[in-house]
Protein backbone atom coordinates (compact mmCIF):
# COMPACT_ATOMS: atom_id res chain seq x y z
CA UNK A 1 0.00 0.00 0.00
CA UNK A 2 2.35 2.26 0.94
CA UNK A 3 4.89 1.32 -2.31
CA UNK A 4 1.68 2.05 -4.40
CA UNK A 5 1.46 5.48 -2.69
CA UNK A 6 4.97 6.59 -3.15
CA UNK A 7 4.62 5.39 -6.88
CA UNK A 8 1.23 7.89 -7.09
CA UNK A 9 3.35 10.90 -5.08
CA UNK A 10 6.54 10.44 -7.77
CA UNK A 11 4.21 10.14 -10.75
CA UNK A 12 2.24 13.42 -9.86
CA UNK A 13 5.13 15.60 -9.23
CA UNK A 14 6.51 14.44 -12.25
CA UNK A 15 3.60 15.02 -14.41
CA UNK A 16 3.55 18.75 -12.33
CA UNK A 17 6.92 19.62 -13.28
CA UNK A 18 6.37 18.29 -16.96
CA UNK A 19 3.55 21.39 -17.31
CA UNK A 20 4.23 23.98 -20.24
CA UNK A 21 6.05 26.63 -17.86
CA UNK A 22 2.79 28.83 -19.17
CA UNK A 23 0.20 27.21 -17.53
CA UNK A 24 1.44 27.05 -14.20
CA UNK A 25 4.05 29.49 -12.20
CA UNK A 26 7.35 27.31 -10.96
CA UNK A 27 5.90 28.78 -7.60
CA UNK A 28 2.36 26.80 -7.67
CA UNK A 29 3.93 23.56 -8.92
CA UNK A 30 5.85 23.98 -5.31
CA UNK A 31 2.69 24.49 -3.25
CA UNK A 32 0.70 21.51 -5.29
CA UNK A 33 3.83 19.22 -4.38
CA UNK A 34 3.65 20.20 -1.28
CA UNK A 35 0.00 19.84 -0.88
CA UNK A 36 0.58 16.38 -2.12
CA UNK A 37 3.39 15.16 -0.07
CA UNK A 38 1.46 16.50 3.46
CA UNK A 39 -1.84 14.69 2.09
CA UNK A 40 0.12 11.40 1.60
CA UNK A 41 2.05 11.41 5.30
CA UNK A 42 -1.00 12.26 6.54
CA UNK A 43 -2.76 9.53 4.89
CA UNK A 44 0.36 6.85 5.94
CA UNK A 45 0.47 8.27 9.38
CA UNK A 46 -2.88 7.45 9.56
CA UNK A 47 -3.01 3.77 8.35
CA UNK A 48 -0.08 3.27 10.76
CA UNK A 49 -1.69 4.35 13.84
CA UNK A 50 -4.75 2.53 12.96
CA UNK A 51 -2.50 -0.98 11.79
CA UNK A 52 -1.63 -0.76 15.75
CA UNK A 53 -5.18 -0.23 17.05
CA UNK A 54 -6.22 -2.84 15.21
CA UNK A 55 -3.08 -5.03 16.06
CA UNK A 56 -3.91 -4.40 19.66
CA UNK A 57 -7.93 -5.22 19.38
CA UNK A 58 -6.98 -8.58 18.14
CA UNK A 59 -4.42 -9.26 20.69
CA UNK A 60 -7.18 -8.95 23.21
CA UNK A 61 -9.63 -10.60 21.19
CA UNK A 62 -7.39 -13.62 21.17
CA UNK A 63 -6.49 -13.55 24.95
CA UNK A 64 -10.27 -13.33 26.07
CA UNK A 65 -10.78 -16.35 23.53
CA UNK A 66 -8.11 -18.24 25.16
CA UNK A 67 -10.05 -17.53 28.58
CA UNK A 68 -7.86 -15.02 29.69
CA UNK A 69 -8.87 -12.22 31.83
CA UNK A 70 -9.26 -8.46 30.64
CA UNK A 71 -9.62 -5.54 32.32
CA UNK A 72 -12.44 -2.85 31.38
CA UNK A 73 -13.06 0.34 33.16
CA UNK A 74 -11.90 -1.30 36.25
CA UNK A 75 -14.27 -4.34 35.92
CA UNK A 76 -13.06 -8.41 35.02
CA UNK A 77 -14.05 -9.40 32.02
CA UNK A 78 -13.97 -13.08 30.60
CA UNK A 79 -15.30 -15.22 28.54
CA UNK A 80 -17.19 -16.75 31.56
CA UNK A 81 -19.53 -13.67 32.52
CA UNK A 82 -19.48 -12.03 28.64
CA UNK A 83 -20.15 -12.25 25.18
CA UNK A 84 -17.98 -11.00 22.39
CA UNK A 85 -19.94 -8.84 19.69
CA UNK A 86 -17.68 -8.95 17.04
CA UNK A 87 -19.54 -6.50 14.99
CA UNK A 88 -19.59 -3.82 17.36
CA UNK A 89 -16.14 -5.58 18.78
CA UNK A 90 -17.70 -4.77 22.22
CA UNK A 91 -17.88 -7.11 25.35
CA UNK A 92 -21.67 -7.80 26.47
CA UNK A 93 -22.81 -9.15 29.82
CA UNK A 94 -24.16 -12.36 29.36
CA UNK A 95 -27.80 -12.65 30.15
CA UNK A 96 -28.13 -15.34 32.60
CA UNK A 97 -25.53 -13.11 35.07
CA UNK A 98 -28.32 -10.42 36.19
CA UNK A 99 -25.94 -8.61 38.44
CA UNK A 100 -23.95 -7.30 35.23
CA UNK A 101 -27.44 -7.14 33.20
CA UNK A 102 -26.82 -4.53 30.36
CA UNK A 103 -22.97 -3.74 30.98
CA UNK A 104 -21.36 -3.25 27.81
CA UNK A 105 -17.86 -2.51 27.05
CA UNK A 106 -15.64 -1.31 23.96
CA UNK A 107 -12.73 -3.35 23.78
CA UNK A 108 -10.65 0.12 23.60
CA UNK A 109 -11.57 0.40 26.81
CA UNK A 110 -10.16 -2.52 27.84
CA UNK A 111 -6.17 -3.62 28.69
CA UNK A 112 -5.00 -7.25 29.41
CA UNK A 113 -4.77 -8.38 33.22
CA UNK A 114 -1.77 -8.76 34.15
């Protein structure tokens, strides 16, 4: 993905300094690279950050599968006592546990117990 984007970045500053000199100023062709360039990092930075949120949510999807325990806002959570909603990648109470009836929790709330 992120070849592909460098690729798109070179070819478009190429194709901006290939312009008859009359159509654009050599000034403009500066700010459109640059325009460019900052829309790309910001688009990389981006994926990156969300690669490791991601990363992370699966890393505690996989420990509450094994039956470990997870911590979310200061409450247990296992597979024991509640449901993972995959779609919503939330934690829900389970029904039959009527002390914790209609606790949900997003698993970015949540960290692994140590």
């Amino acid at each position: 993905m992120q070849i592909m984007l460098l690729l798109i970045v070179i070819l478009l500053i190429l194709l901006i300094v290939a312009l008859k000199k009359d159509s654009i100023s050599s000034l403009n062709k500066v700010y459109i690279t640059l325009i460019i360039v900052t829309i790309i990092v910001s688009i990389i930075i981006y994926q990156s950050l969300f690669s490791q949120h991601e990363k992370h949510n699966r890393e505690l999807i996989n420990a509450y599968k094994q039956g470990k325990t997870l911590i979310c806002n200061q409450h247990e959570v296992n597979n024991t006592s509640f449901n993972l909603e995959t779609g919503t990648q939330s934690f829900v109470a389970k029904r039959e546990l009527k002390e914790l009836s209609g606790i949900i929790y997003d698993i970015g709330d949540c960290t692994l117990k140590e």
